[in-house]
C-alpha atoms as a PDB file:
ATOM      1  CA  UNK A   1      22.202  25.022  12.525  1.00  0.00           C
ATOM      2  CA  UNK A   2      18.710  24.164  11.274  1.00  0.00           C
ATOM      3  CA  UNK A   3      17.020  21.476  13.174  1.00  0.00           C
ATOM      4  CA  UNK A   4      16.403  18.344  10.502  1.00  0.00           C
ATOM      5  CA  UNK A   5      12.596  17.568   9.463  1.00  0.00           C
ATOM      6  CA  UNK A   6      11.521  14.168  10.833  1.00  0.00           C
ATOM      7  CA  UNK A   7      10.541  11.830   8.099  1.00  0.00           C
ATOM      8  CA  UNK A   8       8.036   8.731   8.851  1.00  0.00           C
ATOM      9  CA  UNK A   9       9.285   4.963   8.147  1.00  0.00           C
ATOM     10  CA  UNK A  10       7.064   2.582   6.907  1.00  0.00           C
ATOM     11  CA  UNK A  11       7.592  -1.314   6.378  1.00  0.00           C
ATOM     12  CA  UNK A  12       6.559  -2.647   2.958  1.00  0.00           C
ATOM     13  CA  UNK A  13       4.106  -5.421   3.759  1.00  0.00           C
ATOM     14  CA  UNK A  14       6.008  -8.290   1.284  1.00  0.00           C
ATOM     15  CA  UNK A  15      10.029  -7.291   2.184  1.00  0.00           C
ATOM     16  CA  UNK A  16       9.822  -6.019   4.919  1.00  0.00           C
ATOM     17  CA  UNK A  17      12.157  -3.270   4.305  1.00  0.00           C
ATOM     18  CA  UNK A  18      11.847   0.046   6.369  1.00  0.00           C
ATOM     19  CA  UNK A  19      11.517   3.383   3.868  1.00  0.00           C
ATOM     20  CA  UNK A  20      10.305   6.628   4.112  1.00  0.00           C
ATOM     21  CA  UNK A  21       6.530   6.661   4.158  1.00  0.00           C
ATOM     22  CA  UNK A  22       6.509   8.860   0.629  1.00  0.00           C
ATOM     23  CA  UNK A  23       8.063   6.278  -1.438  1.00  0.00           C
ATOM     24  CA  UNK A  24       5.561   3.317  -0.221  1.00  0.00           C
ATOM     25  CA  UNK A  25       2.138   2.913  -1.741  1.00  0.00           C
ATOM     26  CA  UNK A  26      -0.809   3.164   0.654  1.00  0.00           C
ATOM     27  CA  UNK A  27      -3.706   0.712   0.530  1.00  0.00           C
ATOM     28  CA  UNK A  28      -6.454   1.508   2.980  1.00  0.00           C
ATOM     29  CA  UNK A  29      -9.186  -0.412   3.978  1.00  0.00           C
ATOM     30  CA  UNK A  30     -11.929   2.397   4.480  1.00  0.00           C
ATOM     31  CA  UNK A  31     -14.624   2.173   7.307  1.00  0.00           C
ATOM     32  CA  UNK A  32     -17.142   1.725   4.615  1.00  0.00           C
ATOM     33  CA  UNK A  33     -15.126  -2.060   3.711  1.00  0.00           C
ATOM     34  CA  UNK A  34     -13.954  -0.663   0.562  1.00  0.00           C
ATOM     35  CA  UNK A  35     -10.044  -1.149   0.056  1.00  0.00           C
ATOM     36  CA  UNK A  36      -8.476   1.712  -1.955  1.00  0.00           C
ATOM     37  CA  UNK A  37      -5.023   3.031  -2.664  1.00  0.00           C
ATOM     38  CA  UNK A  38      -4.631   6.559  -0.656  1.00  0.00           C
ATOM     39  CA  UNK A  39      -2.098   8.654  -2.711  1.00  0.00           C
ATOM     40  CA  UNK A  40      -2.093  11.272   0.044  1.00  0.00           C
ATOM     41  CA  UNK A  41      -1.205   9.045   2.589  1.00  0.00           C
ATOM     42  CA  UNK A  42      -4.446  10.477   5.001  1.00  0.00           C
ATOM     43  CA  UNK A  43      -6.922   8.503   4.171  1.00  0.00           C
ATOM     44  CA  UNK A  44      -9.065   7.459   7.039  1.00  0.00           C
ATOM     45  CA  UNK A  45      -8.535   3.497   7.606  1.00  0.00           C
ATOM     46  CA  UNK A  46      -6.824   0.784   7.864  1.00  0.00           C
ATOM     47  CA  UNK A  47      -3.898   1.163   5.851  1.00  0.00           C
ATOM     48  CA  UNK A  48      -0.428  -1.398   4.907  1.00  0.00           C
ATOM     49  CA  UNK A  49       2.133   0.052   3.065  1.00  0.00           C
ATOM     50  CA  UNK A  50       3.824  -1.759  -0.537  1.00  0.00           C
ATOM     51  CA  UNK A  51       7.044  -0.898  -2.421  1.00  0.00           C
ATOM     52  CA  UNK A  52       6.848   0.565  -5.797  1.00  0.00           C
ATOM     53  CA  UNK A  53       8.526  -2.461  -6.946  1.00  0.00           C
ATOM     54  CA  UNK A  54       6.351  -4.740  -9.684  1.00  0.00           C
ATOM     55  CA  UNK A  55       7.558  -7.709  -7.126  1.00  0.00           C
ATOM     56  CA  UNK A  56       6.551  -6.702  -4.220  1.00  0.00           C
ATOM     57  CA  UNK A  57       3.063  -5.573  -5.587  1.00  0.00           C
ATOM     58  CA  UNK A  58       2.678  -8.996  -7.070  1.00  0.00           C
ATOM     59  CA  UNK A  59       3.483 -10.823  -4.022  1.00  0.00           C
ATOM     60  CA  UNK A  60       0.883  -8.907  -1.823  1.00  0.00           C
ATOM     61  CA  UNK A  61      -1.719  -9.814  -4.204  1.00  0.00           C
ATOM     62  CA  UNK A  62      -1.114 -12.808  -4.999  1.00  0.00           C
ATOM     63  CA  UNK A  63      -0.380 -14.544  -1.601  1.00  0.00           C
ATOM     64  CA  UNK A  64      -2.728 -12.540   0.497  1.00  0.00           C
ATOM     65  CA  UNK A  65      -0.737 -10.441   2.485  1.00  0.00           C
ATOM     66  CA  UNK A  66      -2.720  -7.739   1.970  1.00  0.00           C
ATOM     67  CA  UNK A  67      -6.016  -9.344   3.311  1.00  0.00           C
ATOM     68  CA  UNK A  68      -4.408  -9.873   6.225  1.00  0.00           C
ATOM     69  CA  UNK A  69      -2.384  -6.774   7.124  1.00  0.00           C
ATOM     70  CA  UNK A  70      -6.181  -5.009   6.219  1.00  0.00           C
ATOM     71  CA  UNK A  71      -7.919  -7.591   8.122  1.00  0.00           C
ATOM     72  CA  UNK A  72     -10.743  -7.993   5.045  1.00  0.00           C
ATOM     73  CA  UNK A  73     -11.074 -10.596   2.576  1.00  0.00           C
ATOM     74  CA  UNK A  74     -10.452  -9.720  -0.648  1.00  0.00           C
ATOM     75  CA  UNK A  75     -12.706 -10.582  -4.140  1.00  0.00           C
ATOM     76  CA  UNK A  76     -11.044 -11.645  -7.657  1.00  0.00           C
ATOM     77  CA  UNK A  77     -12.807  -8.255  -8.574  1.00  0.00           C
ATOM     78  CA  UNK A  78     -11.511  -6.146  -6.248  1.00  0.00           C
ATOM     79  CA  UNK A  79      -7.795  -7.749  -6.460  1.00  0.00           C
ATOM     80  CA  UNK A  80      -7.909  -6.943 -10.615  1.00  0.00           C
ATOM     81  CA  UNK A  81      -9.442  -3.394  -9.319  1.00  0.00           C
ATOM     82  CA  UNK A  82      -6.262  -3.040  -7.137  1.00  0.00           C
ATOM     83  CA  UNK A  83      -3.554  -4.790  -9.657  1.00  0.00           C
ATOM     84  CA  UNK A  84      -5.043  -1.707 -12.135  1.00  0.00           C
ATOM     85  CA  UNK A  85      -4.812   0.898  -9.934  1.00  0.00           C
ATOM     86  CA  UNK A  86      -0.927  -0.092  -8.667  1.00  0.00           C
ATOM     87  CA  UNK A  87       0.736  -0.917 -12.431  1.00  0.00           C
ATOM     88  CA  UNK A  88      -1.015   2.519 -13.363  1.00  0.00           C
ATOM     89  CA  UNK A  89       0.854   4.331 -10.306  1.00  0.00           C
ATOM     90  CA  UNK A  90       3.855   2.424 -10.825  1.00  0.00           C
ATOM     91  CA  UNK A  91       3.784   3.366 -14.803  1.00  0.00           C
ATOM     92  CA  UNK A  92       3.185   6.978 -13.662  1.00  0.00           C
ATOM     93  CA  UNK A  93       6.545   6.643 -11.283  1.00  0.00           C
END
């Protein structure tokens, strides 16, 4: 019998739910300060984990929850950069 293949649980920053790492969305904080979303899931960082829901993406923004699971604060620029970037991936899903 083949031996199953492990697959990493994340927690979505906003519900809290547990899912497999491949169906979260990856912000990282780099070293550099900049915070980016890391398709690959590698990127060097900080990183918190969101679902691919449009509520749970609104919620981090919004309320700050993702300042403080990346430990950074957060401009109005950079949060429209990131609201871009995530209803573009979540389009693409």
């Amino acid at each position: 019998m083949p031996r199953q293949k492990h697959k990493p649980q994340r927690t979505c920053i906003v519900c809290r739910e547990n899912k497999d790492k491949r169906e979260l969305i990856r912000v990282v904080r780099t070293p550099e300060k900049n915070v980016v979303i890391d398709l690959t899931g590698k990127a060097n960082g900080r990183g918190a984990y969101l679902c691919r829901q449009s509520a749970c993406l609104d919620k981090g923004l919004q309320k700050g929850r993702l300042d403080r699971a990346l430990k950074v604060t957060l401009s109005e620029a950079d949060l429209t950069l990131l609201r871009t970037a995530l209803q573009t991936e979540l389009a693409q899903a």
